[in-house]
C-alpha atoms as a PDB file:
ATOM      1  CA  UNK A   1     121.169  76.565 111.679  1.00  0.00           C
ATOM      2  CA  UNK A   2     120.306  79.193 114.363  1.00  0.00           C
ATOM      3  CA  UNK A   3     121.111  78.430 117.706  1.00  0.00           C
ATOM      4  CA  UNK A   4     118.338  78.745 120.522  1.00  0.00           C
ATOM      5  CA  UNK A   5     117.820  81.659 122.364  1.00  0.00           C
ATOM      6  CA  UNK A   6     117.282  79.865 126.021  1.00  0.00           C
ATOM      7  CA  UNK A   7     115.800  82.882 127.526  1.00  0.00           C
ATOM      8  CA  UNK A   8     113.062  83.709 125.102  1.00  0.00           C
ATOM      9  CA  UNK A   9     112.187  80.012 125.144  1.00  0.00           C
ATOM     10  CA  UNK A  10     111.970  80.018 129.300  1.00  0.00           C
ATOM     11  CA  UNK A  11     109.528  82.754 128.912  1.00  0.00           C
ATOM     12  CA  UNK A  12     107.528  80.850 126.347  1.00  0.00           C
ATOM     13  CA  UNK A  13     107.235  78.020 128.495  1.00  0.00           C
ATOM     14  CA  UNK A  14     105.752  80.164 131.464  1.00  0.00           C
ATOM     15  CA  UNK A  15     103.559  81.318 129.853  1.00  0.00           C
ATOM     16  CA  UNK A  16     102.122  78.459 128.338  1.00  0.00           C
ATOM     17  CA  UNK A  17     101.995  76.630 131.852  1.00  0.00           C
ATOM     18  CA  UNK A  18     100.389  79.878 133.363  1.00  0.00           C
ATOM     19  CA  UNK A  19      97.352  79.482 130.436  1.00  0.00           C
ATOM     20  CA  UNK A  20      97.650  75.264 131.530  1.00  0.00           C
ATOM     21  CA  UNK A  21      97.039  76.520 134.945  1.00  0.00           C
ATOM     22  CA  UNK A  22      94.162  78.515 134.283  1.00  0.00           C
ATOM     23  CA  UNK A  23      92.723  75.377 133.076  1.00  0.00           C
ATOM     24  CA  UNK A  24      93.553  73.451 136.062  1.00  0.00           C
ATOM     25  CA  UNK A  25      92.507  76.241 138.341  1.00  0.00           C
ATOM     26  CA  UNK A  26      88.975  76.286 136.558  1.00  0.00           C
ATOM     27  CA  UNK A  27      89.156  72.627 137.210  1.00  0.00           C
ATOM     28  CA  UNK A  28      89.399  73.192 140.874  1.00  0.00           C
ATOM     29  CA  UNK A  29      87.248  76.258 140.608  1.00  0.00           C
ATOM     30  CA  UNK A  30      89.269  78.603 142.186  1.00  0.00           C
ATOM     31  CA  UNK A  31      88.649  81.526 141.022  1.00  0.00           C
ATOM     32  CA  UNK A  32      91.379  83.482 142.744  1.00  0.00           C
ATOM     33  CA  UNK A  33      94.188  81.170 140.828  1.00  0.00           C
ATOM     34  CA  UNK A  34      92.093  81.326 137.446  1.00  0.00           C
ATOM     35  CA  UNK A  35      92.873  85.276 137.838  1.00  0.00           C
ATOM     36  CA  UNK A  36      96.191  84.883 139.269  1.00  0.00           C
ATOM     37  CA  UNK A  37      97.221  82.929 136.753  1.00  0.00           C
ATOM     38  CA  UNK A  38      95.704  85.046 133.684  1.00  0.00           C
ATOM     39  CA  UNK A  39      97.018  87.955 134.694  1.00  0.00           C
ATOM     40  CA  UNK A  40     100.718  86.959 135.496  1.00  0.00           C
ATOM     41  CA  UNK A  41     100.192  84.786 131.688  1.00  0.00           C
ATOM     42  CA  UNK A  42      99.220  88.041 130.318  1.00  0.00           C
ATOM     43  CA  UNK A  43     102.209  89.835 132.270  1.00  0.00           C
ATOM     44  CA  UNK A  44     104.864  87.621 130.368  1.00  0.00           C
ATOM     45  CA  UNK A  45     103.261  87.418 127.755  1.00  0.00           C
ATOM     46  CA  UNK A  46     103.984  90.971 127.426  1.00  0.00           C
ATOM     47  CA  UNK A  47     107.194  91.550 128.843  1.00  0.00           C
ATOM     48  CA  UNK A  48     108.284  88.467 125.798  1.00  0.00           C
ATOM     49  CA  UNK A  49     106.861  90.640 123.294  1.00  0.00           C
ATOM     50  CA  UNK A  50     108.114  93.837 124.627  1.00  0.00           C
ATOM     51  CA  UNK A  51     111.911  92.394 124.611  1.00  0.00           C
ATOM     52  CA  UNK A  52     111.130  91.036 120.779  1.00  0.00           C
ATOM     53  CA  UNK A  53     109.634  94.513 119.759  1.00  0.00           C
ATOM     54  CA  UNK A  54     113.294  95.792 121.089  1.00  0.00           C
ATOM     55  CA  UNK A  55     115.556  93.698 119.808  1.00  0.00           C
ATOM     56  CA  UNK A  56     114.041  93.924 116.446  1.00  0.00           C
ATOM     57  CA  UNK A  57     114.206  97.999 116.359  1.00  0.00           C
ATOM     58  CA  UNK A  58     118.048  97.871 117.734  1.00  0.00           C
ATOM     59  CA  UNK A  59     119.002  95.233 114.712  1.00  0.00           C
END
């Protein structure tokens, strides 16, 4: 069984609750938190898929 990398999880999790925010900021209509939170869910999303791109080129 392969143990769980903690990290990449963490970073999973943000990102899902920045998209759940973007629901809850459209809720409130705020549109300055509906951004906020796209673009920093976008921004991990990213910087997860970056480190996976790397770590599968090193191994």
């Amino acid at each position: 069984m392969k143990s769980i990398d903690f990290p990449m999880l963490l970073l999973a999790i943000i990102v899902v609750l920045m998209f759940a925010g973007i629901g809850i900021a459209i809720a409130y209509e705020s549109i300055l938190f509906i951004i906020l939170c796209a673009v920093l869910g976008f921004a991990f999303m990213g910087y997860g898929i970056s480190i996976k791109v790397k770590r599968r080129n090193i191994h």
